[in-house]
Protein backbone atom coordinates (compact mmCIF):
# COMPACT_ATOMS: atom_id res chain seq x y z
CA UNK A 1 41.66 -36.92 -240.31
CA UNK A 2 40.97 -39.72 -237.48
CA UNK A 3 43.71 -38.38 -235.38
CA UNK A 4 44.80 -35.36 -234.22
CA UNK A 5 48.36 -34.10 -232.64
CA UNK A 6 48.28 -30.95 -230.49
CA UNK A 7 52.08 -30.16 -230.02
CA UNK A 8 51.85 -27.24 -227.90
CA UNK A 9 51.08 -26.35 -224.46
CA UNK A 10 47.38 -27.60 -223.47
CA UNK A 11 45.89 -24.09 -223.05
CA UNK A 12 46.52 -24.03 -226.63
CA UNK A 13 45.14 -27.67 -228.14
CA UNK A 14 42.66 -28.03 -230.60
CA UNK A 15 40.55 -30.57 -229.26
CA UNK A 16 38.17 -31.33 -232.24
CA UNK A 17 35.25 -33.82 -232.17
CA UNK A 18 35.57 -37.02 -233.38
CA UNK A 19 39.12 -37.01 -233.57
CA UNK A 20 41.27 -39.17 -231.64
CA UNK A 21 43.30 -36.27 -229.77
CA UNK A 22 46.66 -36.76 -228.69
CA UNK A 23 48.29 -34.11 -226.60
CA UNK A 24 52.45 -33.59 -227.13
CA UNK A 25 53.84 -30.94 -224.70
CA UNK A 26 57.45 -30.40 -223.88
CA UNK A 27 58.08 -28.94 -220.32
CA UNK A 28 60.57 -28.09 -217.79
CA UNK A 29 59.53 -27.57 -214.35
CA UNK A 30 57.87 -29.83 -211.88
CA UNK A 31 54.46 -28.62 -212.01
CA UNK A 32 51.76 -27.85 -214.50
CA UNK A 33 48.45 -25.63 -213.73
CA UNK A 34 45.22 -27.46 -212.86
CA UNK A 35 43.98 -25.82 -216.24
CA UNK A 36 46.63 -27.96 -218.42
CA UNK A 37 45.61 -30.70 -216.45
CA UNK A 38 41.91 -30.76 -217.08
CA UNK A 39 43.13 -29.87 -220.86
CA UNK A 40 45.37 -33.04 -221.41
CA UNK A 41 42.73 -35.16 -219.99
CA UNK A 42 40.45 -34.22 -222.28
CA UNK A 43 42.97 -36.16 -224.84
CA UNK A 44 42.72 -39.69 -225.73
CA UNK A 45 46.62 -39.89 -224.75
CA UNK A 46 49.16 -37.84 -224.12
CA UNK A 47 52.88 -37.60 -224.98
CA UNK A 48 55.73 -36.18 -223.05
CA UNK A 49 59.29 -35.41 -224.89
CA UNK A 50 61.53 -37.31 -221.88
CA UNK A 51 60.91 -39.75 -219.37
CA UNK A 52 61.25 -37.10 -216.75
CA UNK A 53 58.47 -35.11 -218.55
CA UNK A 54 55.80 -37.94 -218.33
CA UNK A 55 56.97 -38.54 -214.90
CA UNK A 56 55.60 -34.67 -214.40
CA UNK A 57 52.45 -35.13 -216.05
CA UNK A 58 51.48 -38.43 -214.07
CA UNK A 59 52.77 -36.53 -210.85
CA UNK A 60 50.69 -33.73 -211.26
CA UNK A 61 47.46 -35.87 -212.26
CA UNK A 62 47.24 -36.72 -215.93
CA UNK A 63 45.19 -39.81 -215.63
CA UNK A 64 45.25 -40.61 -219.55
CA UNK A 65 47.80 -43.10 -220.98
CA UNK A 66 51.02 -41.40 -221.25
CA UNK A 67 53.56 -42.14 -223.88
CA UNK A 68 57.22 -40.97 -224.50
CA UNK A 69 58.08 -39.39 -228.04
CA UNK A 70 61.32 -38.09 -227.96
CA UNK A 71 63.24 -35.53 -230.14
CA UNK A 72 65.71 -36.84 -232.48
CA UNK A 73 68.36 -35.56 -234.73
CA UNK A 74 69.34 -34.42 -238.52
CA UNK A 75 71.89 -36.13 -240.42
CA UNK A 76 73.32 -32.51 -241.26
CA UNK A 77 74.74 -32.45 -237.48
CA UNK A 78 77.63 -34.49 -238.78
CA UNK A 79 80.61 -35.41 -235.91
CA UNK A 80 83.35 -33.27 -236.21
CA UNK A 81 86.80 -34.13 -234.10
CA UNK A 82 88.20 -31.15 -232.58
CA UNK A 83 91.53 -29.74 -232.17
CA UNK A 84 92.94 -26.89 -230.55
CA UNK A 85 96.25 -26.09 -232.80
CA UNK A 86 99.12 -24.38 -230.97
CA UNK A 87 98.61 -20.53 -230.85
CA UNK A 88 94.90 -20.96 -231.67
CA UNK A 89 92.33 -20.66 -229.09
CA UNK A 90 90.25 -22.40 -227.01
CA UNK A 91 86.54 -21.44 -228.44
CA UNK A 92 83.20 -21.85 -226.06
CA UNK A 93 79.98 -21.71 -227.43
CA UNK A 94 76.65 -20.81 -225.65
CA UNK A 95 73.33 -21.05 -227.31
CA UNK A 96 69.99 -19.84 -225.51
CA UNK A 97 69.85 -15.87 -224.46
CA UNK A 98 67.41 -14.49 -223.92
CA UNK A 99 65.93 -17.14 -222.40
CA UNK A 100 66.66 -17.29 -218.51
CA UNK A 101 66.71 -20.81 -217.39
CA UNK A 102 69.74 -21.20 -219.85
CA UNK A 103 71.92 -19.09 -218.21
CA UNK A 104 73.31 -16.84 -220.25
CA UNK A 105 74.56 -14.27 -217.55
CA UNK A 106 76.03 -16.99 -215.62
CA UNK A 107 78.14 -18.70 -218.60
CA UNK A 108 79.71 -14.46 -219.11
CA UNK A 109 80.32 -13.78 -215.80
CA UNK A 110 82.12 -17.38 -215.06
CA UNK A 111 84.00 -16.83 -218.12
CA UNK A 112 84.70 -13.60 -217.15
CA UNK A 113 86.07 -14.52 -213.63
CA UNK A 114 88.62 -17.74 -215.30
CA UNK A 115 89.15 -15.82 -218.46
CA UNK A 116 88.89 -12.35 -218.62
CA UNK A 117 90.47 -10.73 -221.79
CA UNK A 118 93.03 -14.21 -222.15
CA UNK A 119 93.41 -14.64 -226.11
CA UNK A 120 94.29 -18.25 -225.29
CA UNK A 121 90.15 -18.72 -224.41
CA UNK A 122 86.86 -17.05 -226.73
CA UNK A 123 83.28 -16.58 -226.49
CA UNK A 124 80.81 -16.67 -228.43
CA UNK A 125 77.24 -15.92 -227.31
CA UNK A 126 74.52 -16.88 -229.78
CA UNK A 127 70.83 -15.44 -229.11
CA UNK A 128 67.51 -15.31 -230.78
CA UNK A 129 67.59 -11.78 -232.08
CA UNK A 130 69.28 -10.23 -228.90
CA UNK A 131 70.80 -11.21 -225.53
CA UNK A 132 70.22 -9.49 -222.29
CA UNK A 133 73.34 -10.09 -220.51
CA UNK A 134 75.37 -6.94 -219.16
CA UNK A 135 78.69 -6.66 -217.53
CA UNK A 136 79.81 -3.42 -214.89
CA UNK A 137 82.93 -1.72 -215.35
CA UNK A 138 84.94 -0.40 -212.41
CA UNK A 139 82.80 2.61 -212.05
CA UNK A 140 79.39 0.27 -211.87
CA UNK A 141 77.99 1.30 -215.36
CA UNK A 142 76.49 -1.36 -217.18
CA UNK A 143 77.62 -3.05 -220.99
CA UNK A 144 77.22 -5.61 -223.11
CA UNK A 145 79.57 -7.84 -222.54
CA UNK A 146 81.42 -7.52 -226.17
CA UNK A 147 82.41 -4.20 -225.42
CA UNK A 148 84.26 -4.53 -222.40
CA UNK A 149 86.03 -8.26 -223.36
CA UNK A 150 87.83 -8.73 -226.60
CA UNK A 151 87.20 -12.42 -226.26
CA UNK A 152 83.63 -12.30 -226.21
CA UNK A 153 81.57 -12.14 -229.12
CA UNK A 154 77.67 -12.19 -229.62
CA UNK A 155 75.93 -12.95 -232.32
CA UNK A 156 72.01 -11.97 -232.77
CA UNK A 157 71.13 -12.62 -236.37
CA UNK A 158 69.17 -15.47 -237.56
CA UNK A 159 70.45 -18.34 -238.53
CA UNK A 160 69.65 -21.08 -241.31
CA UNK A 161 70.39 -24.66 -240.23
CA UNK A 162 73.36 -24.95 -242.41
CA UNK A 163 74.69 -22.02 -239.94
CA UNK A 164 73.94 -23.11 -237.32
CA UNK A 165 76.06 -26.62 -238.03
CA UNK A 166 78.80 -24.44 -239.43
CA UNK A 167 78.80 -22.65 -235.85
CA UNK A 168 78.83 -25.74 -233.93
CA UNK A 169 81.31 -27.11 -236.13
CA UNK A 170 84.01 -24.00 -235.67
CA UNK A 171 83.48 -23.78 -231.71
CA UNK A 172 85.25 -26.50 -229.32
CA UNK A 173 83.10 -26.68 -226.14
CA UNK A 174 79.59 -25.64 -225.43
CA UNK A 175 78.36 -24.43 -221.73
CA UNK A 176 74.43 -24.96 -220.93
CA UNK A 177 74.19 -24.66 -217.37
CA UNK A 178 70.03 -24.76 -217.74
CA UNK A 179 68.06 -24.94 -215.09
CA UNK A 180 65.76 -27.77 -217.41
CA UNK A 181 64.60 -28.17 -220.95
CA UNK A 182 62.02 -29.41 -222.42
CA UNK A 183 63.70 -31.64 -224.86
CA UNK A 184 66.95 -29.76 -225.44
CA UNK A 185 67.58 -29.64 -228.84
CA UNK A 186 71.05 -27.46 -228.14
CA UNK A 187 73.13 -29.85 -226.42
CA UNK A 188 71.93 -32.72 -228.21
CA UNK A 189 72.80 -31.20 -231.56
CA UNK A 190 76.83 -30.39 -229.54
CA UNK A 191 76.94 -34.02 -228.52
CA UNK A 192 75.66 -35.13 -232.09
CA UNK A 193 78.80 -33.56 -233.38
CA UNK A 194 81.06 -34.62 -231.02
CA UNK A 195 81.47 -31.24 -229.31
CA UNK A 196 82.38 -31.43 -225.70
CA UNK A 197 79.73 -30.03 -223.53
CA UNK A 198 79.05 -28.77 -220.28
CA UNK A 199 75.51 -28.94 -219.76
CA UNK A 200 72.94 -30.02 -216.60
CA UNK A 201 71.71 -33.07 -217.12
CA UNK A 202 68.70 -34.97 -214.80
CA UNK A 203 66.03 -33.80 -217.04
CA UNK A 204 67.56 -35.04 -220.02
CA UNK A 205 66.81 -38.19 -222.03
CA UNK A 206 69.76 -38.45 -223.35
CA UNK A 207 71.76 -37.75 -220.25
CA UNK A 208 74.41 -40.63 -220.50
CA UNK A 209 75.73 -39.05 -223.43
CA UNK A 210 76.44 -35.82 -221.29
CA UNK A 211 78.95 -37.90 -219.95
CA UNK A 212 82.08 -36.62 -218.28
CA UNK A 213 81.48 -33.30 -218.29
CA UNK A 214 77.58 -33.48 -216.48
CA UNK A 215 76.78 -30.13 -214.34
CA UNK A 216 75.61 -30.38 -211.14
CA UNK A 217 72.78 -29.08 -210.45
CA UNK A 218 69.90 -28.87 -207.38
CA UNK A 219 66.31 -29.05 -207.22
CA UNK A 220 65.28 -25.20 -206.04
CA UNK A 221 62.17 -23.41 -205.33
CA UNK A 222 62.94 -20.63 -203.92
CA UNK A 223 63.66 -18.43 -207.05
CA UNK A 224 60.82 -19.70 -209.27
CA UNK A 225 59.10 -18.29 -210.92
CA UNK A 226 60.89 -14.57 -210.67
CA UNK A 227 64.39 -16.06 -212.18
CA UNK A 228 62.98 -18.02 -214.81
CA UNK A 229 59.31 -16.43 -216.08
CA UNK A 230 55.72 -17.74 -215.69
CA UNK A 231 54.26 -20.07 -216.94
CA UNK A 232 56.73 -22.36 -214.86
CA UNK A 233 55.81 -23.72 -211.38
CA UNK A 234 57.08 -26.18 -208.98
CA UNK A 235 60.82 -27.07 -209.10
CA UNK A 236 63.89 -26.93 -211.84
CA UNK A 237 67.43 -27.71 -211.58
CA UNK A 238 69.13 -24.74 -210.66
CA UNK A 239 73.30 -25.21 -212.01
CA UNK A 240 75.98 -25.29 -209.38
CA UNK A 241 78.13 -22.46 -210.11
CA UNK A 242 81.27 -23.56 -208.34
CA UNK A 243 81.16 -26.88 -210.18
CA UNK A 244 80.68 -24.46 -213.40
CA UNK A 245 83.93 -23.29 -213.37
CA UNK A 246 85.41 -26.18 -212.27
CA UNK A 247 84.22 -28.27 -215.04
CA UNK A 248 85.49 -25.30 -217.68
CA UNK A 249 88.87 -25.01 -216.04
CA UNK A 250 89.06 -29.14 -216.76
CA UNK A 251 87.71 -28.94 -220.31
CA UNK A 252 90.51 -26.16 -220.85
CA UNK A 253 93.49 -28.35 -219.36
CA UNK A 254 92.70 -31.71 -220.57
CA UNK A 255 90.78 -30.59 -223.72
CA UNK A 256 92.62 -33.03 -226.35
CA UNK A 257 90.45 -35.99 -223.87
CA UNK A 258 87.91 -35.09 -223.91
CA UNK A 259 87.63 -33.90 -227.63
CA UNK A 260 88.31 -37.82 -227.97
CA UNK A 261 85.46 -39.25 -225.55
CA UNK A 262 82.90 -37.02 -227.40
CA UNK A 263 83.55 -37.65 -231.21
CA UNK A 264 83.82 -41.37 -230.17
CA UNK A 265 80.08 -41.35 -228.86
CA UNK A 266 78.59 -39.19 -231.93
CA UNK A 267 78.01 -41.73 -234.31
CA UNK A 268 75.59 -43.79 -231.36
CA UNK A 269 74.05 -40.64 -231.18
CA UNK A 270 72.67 -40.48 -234.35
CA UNK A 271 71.29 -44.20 -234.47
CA UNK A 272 69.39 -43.98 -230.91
CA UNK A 273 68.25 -40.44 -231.82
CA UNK A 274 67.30 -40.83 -235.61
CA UNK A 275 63.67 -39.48 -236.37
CA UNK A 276 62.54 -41.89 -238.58
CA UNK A 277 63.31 -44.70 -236.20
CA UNK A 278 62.24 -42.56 -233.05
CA UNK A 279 58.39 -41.92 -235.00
CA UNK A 280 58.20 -46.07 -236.46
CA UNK A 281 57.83 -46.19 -232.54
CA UNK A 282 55.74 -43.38 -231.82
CA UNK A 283 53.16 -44.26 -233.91
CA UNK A 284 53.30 -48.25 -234.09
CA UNK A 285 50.26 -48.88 -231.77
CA UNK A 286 48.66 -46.22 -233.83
CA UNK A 287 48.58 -47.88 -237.29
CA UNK A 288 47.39 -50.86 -235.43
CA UNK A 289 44.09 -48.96 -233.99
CA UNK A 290 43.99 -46.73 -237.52
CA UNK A 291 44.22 -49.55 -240.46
């Protein structure tokens, strides 16, 4: 074929010859290796997933013409308005472990600290096959969390997509205090069914539809890469905890808002964010050097 898409990281693109090689790489941190570098320069162009991600490739010395191809979303993440019926309660979602930069311990032991074992407020913790958070009893011996706290829940299994909507769909607010994403597929599939959620935001493409409800976060060095894993250099956005819990104590009081401000942006969602009209763009001034 005349062209040839690498999405993966650049230590792992097939640069064929006589292809026109494009390079697509999500990322999360502020820096990339000098390897990558010399690797996506080798491309014809490059594409990041965000704004902020070609603004780290150029930073770090892609010289190649960089382009933005953004994520979009399925039609099955249909908008859903929430309510919280008397007597029935208040159900968090977070989706990530056991990757670190989402935060997985943090969003159980803030939840923990407001919540404890209140019915009124649940949990649920979905992971890719299993979580690595742990809670201490009084005596300093380590759990998982869903043996200590009624209201906590984890679920490990795989999901199919249909699941995965279904989840969204019976859960009321979801917390993502990452420290950066890529893309972010989690949040944006919350927001694209009107799910209030909690969730850092200066990496994000799509952060005016994190609205309300944006964590603060601060640029941090110091505990990269221990907290989060190689291969990440450079900077991320590590969450502010204390605005963490303020943001889930607001959510819980004035829920029945901000249900409404969310469903009401889900449908504009789905138009800026629909794949077909995302890759007509992508690949315009491709058919035009390709007919």
């Amino acid at each position: 074929t005349p062209i040839q898409i690498n999405f993966t990281q650049p230590s792992h693109y097939k640069l064929h010859k006589n292809q026109y090689q494009i390079g697509y790489t999500p990322w999360e941190s502020t820096e990339i290796s000098k390897e990558w570098v010399e690797r996506m320069n080798l491309c014809n162009e490059v594409w990041g997933t965000s704004d902020w991600v070609a603004e780290v490739f150029k930073n770090n010395g892609v010289t190649v013409p960089i382009k933005v191809y953004p994520h979009g979303i399925e039609k099955i993440w249909v908008p859903k308005r929430r309510k919280v019926l008397e007597g029935q309660p208040l159900k968090f979602l977070h989706v990530g472990e056991p990757a670190p930069r989402k935060s997985g311990q943090l969003v159980v032991d803030t939840f923990i600290k407001m919540f404890g074992n209140n019915p009124d407020y649940q949990l649920t913790i979905k992971s890719h096959h299993f979580h690595s958070i742990r809670v201490y009893d009084k005596d300093g011996r380590f759990f998982n969390p869903e043996d200590l706290y009624s209201n906590i829940k984890a679920i490990n299994e795989d999901y199919s997509v249909e699941q995965l909507v279904a989840l969204y769909h019976s859960h009321d607010v979801l917390i993502y205090p990452s420290w950066g994403e890529g893309f972010g597929f989690i949040p944006l599939q919350a927001l694209a069914t009107g799910m209030p959620t909690i969730c850092t935001y200066d990496w994000a493409q799509y952060k005016k539809y994190i609205g309300p409800l944006k964590l603060k976060s601060k640029v941090n060095t110091e505990d990269l890469p221990s907290a989060i894993g190689d291969p990440h250099l450079g900077s991320m956005f590590k969450p502010d905890e204390k605005h963490l819990e303020d943001l889930m104590y607001e959510v819980a009081v004035n829920f029945k808002a901000y249900s409404g401000y969310y469903y009401a942006q889900s449908t504009k969602i789905h138009e800026e964010y629909d794949w077909i009209k995302l890759t007509k763009n992508a690949f315009k001034h491709l058919e035009k050097k390709f007919k």
